[in-house]
C-alpha atoms as a PDB file:
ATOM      1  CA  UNK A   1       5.695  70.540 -45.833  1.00  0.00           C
ATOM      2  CA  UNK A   2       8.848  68.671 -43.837  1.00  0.00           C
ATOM      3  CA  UNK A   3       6.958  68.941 -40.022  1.00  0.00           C
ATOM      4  CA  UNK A   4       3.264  67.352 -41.661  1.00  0.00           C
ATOM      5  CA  UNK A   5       4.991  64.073 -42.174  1.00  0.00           C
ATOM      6  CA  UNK A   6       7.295  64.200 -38.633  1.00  0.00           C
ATOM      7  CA  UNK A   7       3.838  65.181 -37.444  1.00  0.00           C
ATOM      8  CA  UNK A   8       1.957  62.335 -38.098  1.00  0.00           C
ATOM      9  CA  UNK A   9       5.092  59.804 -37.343  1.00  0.00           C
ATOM     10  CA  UNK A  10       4.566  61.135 -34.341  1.00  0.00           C
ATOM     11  CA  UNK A  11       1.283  60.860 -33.571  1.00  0.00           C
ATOM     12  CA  UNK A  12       1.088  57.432 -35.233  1.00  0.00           C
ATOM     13  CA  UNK A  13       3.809  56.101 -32.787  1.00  0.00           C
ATOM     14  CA  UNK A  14       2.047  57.687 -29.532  1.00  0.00           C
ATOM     15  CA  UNK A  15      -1.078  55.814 -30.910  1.00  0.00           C
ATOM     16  CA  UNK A  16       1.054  52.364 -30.866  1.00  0.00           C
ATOM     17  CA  UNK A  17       2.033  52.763 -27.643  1.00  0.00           C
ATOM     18  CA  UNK A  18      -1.591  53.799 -26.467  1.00  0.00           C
ATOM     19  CA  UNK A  19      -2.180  50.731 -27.912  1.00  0.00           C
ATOM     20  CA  UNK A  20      -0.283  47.865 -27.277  1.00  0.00           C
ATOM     21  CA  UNK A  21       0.530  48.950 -23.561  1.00  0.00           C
ATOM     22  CA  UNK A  22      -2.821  48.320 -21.728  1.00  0.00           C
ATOM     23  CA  UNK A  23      -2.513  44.876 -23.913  1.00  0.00           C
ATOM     24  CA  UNK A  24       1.428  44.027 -22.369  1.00  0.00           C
ATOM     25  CA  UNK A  25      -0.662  44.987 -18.794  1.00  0.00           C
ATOM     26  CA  UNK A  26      -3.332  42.574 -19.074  1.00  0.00           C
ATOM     27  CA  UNK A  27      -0.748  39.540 -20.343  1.00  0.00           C
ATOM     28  CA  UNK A  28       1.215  40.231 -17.130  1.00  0.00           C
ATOM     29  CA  UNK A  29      -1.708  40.107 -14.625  1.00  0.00           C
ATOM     30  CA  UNK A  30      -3.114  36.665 -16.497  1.00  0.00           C
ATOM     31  CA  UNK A  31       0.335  35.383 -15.738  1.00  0.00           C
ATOM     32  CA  UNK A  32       0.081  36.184 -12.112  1.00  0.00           C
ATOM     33  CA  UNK A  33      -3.315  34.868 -12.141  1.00  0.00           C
ATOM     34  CA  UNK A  34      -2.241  31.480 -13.417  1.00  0.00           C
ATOM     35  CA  UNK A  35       0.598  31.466 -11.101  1.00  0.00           C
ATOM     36  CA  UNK A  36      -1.952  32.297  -7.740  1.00  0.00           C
ATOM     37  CA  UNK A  37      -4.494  29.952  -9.289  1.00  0.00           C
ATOM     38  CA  UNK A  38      -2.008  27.134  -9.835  1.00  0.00           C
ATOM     39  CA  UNK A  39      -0.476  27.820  -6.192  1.00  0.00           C
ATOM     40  CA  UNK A  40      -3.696  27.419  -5.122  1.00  0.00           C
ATOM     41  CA  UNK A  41      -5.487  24.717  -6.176  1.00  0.00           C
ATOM     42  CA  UNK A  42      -3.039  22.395  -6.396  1.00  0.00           C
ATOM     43  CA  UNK A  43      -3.588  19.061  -4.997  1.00  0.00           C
ATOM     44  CA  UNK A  44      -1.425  17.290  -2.503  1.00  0.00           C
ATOM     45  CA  UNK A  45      -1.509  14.414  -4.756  1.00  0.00           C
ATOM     46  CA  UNK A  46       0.413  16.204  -6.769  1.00  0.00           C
ATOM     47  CA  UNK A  47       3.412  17.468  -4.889  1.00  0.00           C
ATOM     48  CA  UNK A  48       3.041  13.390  -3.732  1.00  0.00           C
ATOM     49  CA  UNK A  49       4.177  12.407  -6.960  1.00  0.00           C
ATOM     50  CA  UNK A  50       7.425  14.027  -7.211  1.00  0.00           C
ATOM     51  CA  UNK A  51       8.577  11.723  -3.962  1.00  0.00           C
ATOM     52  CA  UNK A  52      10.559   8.795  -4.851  1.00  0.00           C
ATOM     53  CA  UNK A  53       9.080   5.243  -4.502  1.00  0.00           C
ATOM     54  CA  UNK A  54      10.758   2.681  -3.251  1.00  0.00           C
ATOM     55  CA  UNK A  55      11.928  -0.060  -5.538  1.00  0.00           C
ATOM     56  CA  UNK A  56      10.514  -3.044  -3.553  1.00  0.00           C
ATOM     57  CA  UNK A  57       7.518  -3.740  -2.181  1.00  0.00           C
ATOM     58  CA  UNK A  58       6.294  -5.968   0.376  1.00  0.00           C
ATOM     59  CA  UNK A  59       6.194  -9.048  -2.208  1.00  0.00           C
ATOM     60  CA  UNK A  60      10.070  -9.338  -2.526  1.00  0.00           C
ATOM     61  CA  UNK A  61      10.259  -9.474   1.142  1.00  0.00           C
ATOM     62  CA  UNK A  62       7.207 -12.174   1.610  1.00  0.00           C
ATOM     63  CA  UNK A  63       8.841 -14.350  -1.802  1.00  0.00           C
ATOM     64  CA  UNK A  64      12.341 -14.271   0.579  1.00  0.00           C
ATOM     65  CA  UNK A  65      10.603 -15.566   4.122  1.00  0.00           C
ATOM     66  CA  UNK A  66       8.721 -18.282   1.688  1.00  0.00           C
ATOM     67  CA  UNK A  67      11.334 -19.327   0.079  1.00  0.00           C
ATOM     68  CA  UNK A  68      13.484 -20.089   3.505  1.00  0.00           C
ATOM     69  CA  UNK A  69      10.476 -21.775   5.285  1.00  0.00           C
ATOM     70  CA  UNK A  70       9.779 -23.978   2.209  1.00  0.00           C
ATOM     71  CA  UNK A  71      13.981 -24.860   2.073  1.00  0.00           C
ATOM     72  CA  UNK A  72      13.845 -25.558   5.938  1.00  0.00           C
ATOM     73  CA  UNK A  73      11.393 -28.453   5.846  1.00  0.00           C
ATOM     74  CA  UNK A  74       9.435 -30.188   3.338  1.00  0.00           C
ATOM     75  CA  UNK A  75       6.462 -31.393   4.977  1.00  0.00           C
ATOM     76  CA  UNK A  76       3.924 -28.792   4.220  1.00  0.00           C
ATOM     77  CA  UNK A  77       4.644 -29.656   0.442  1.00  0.00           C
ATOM     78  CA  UNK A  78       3.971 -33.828   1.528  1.00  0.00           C
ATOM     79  CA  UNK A  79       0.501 -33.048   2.827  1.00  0.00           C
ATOM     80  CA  UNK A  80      -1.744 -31.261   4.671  1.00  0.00           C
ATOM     81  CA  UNK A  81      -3.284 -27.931   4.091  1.00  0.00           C
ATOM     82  CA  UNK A  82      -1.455 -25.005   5.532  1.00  0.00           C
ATOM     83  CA  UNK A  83      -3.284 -21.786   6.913  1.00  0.00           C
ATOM     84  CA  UNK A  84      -1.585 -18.342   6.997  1.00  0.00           C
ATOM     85  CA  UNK A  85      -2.406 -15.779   9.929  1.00  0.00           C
ATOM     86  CA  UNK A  86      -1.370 -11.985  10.335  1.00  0.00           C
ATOM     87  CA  UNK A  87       1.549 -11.198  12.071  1.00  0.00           C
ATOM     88  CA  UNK A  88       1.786  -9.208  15.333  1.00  0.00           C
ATOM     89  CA  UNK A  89       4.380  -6.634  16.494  1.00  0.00           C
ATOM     90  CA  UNK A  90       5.840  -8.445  19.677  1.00  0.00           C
ATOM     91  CA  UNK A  91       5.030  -5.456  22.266  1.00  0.00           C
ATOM     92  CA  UNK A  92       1.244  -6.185  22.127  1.00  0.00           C
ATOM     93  CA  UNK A  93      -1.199  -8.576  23.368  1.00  0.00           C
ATOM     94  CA  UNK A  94      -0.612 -10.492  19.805  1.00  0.00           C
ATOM     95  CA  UNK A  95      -4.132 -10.469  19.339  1.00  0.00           C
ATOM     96  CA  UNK A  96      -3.976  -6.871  16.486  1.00  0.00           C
ATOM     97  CA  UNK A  97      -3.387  -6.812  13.055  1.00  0.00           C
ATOM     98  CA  UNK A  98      -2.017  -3.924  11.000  1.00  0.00           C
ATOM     99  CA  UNK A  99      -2.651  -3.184   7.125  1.00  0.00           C
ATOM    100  CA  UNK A 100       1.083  -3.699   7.188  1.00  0.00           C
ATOM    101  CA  UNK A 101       0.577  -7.597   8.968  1.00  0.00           C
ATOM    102  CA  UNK A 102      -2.595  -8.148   6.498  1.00  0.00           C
ATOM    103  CA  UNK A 103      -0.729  -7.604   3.537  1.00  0.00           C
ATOM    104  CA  UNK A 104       1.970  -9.638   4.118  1.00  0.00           C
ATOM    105  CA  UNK A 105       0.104 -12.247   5.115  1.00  0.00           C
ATOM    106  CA  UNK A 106      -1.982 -11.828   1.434  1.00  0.00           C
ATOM    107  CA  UNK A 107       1.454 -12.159   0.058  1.00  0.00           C
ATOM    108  CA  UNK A 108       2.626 -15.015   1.958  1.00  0.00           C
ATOM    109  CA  UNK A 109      -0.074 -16.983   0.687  1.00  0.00           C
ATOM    110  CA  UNK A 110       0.062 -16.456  -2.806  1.00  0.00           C
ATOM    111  CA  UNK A 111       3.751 -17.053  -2.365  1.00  0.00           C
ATOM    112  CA  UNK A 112       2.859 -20.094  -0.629  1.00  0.00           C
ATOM    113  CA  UNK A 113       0.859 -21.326  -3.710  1.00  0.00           C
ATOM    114  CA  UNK A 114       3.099 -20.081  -6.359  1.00  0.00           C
ATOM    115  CA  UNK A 115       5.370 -22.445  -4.646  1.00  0.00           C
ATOM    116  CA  UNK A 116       2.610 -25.329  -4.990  1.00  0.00           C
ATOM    117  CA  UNK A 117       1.899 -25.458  -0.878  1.00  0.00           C
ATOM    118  CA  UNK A 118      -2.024 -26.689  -0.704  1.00  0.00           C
ATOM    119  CA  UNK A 119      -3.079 -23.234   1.184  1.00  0.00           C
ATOM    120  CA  UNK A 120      -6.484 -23.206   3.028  1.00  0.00           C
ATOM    121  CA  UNK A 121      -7.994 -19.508   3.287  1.00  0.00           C
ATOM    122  CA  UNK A 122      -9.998 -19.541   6.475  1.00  0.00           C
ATOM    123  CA  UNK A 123     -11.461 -16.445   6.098  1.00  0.00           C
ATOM    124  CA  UNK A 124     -13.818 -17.584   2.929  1.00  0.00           C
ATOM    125  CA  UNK A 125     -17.524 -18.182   4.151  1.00  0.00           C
ATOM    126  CA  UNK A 126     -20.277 -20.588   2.797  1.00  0.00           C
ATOM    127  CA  UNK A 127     -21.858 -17.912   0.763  1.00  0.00           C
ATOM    128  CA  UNK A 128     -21.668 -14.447  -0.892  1.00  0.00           C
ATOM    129  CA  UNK A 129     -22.701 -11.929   0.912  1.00  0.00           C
ATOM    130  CA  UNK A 130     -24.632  -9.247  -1.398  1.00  0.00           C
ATOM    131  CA  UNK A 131     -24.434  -6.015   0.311  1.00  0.00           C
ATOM    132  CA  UNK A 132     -25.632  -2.299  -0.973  1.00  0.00           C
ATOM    133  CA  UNK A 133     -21.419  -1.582  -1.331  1.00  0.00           C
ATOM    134  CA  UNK A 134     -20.925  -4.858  -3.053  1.00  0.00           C
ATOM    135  CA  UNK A 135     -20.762  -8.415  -2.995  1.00  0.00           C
ATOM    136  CA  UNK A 136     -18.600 -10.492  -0.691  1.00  0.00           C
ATOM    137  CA  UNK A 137     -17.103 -14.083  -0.172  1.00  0.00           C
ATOM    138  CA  UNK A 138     -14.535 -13.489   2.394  1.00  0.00           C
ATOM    139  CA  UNK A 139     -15.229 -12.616   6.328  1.00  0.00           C
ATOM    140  CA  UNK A 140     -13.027 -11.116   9.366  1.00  0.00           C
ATOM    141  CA  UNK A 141     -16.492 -12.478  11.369  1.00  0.00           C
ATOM    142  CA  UNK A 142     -16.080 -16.022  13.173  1.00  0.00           C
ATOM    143  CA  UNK A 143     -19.692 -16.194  13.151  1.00  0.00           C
ATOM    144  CA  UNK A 144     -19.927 -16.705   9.763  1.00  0.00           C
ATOM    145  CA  UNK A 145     -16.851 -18.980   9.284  1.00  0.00           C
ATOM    146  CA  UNK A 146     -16.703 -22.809   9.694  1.00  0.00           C
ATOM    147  CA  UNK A 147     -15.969 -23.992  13.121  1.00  0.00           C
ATOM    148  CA  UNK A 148     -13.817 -26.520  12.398  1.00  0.00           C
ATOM    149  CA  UNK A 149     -10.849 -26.128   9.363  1.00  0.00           C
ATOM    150  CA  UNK A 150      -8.685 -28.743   7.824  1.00  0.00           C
ATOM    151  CA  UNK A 151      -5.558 -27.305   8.673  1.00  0.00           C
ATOM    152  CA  UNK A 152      -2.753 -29.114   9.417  1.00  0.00           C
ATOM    153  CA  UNK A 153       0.067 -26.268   9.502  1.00  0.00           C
ATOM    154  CA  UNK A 154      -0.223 -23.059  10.178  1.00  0.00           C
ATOM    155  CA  UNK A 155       2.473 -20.031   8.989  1.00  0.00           C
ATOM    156  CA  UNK A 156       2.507 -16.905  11.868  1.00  0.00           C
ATOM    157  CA  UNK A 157       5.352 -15.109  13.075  1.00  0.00           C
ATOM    158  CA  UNK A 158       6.019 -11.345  14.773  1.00  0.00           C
ATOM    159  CA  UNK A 159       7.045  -8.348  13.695  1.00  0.00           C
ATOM    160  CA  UNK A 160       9.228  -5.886  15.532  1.00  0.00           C
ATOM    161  CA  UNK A 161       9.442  -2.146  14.738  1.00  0.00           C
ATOM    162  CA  UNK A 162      12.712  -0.811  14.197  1.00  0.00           C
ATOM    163  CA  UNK A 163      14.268   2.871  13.712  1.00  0.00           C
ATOM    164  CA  UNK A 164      14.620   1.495  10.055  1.00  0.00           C
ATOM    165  CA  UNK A 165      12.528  -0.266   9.218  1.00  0.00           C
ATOM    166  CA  UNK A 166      10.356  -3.474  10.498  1.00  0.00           C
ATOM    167  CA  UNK A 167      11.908  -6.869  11.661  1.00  0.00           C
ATOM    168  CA  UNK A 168       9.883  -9.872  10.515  1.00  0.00           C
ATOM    169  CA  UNK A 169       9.936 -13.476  12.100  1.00  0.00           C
ATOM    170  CA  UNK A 170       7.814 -16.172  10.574  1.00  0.00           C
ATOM    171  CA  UNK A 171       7.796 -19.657  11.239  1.00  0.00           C
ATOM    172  CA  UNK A 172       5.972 -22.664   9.854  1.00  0.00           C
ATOM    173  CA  UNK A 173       3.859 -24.230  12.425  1.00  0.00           C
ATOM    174  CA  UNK A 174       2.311 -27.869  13.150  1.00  0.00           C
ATOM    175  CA  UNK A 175      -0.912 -27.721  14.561  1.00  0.00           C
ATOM    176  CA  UNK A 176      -1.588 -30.928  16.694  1.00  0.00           C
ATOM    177  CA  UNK A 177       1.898 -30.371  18.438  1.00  0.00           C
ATOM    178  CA  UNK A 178       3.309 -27.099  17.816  1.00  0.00           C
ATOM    179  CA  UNK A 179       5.751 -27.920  16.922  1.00  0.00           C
ATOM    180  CA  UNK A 180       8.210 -25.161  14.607  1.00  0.00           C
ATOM    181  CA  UNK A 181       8.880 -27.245  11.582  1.00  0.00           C
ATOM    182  CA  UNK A 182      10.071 -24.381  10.078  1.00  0.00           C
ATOM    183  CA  UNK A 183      11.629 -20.127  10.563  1.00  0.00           C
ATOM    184  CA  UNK A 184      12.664 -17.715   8.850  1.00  0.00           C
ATOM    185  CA  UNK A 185      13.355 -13.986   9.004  1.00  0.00           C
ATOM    186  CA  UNK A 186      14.067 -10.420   6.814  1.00  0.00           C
ATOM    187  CA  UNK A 187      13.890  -6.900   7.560  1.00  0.00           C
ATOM    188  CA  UNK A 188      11.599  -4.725   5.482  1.00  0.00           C
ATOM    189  CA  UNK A 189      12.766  -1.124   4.983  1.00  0.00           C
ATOM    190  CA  UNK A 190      10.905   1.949   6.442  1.00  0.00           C
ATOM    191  CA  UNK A 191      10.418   3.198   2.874  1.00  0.00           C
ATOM    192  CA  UNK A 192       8.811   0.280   2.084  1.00  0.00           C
ATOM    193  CA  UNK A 193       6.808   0.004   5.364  1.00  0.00           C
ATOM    194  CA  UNK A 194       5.570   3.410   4.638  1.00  0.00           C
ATOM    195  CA  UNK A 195       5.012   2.764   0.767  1.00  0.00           C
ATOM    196  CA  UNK A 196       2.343   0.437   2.171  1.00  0.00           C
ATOM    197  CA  UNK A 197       0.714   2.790   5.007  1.00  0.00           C
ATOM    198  CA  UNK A 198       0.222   5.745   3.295  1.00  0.00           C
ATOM    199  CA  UNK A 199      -2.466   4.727   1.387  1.00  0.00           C
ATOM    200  CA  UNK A 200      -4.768   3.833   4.319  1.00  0.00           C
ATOM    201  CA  UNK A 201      -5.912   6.475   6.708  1.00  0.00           C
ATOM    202  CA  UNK A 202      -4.960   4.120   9.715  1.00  0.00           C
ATOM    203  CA  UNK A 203      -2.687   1.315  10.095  1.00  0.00           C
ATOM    204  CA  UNK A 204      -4.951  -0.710  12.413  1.00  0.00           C
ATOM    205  CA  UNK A 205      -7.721  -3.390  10.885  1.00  0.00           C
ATOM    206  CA  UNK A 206     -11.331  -2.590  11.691  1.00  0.00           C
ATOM    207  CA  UNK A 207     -12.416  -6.122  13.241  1.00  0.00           C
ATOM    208  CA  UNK A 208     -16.166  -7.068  13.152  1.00  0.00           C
ATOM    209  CA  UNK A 209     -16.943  -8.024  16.345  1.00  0.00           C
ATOM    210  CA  UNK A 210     -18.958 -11.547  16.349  1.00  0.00           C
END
């Protein structure tokens, strides 16, 4: 009567492990799975986000160079509207923008008017332009541009790479003499240099050709 209960104890136990074994098997290969699918699928992007960003942008540098032209000489604020070009890296032609040399000159002039300077943006034509991938008021074309500009001063300078970083040179500019009313400099950081490239496939500006 003893060996009918030890019996089915153990029978009862070889059924639980029957059991629950091919269910411990399948848990570990879904974990693998999730691992392989994780590994690979994941999205560059991703892994992108765990680098560190740099704590300035381009802004803080463009707010400094304003800020020094604008303390240097007064006369852009007495009259005259005031034009803002890109800035070219001083072993070329001068005649290339970069996205890098586009933005900053985008932040120059809002500096520019934050810092109540009358700025004149050339680049604006007489119309919108309504085009199948949107609508647009501004032009890189001097075919569509007027020929002749009220500008009195102009703001340009040069940029020089460095093993660091980027140097920047900018100086205020009087047209009808040109004459440097005004200069100023700052070095941008290669973090922040490459903050601003790496969201463009190319750092050169596609120009339309007129």
């Amino acid at each position: 009567m003893k060996m009918i209960p030890l019996l089915l104890a153990a029978l009862l136990l070889t059924a639980c492990v029957q059991h629950y074994a091919p269910t411990g098997a399948v848990v570990a290969s879904d974990e693998n799975s999730r691992a392989g699918v994780t590994d690979a699928f994941a999205l560059k992007s991703q892994h992108a986000a765990n680098e560190p960003l740099p704590l300035l942008t381009i802004n803080e540098y463009s707010r400094v160079l304003v800020h020094e032209l604008m303390s240097n000489h007064r006369s852009a604020q007495e009259g005259g509207m005031v034009g803002v070009t890109d800035f070219a890296y001083v072993d070329t032609a001068l005649d290339q923008g970069t996205v890098l040399s586009n933005h900053l000159s985008e932040a120059i002039m809002y500096d520019l008017h934050k810092f109540g300077v009358a700025v004149l943006d050339y680049k604006v034509t007489d119309y919108i332009r309504v085009t199948p991938s949107g609508d647009f008021a501004l032009s890189r074309d001097f075919t569509e541009l007027s020929s002749s500009q009220p500008i009195r001063f102009v703001v340009t300078g040069t940029l020089t790479a460095h093993k660091q970083g980027v140097l920047v040179n900018a100086r205020l500019i009087r047209i009808d003499s040109k004459q440097v009313v005004a200069a100023a400099r700052t070095f941008v950081p290669q973090q922040v240099v490459t903050a601003v490239l790496s969201n463009t496939g190319h750092d050169k500006l596609q120009l339309k050709q007129g």
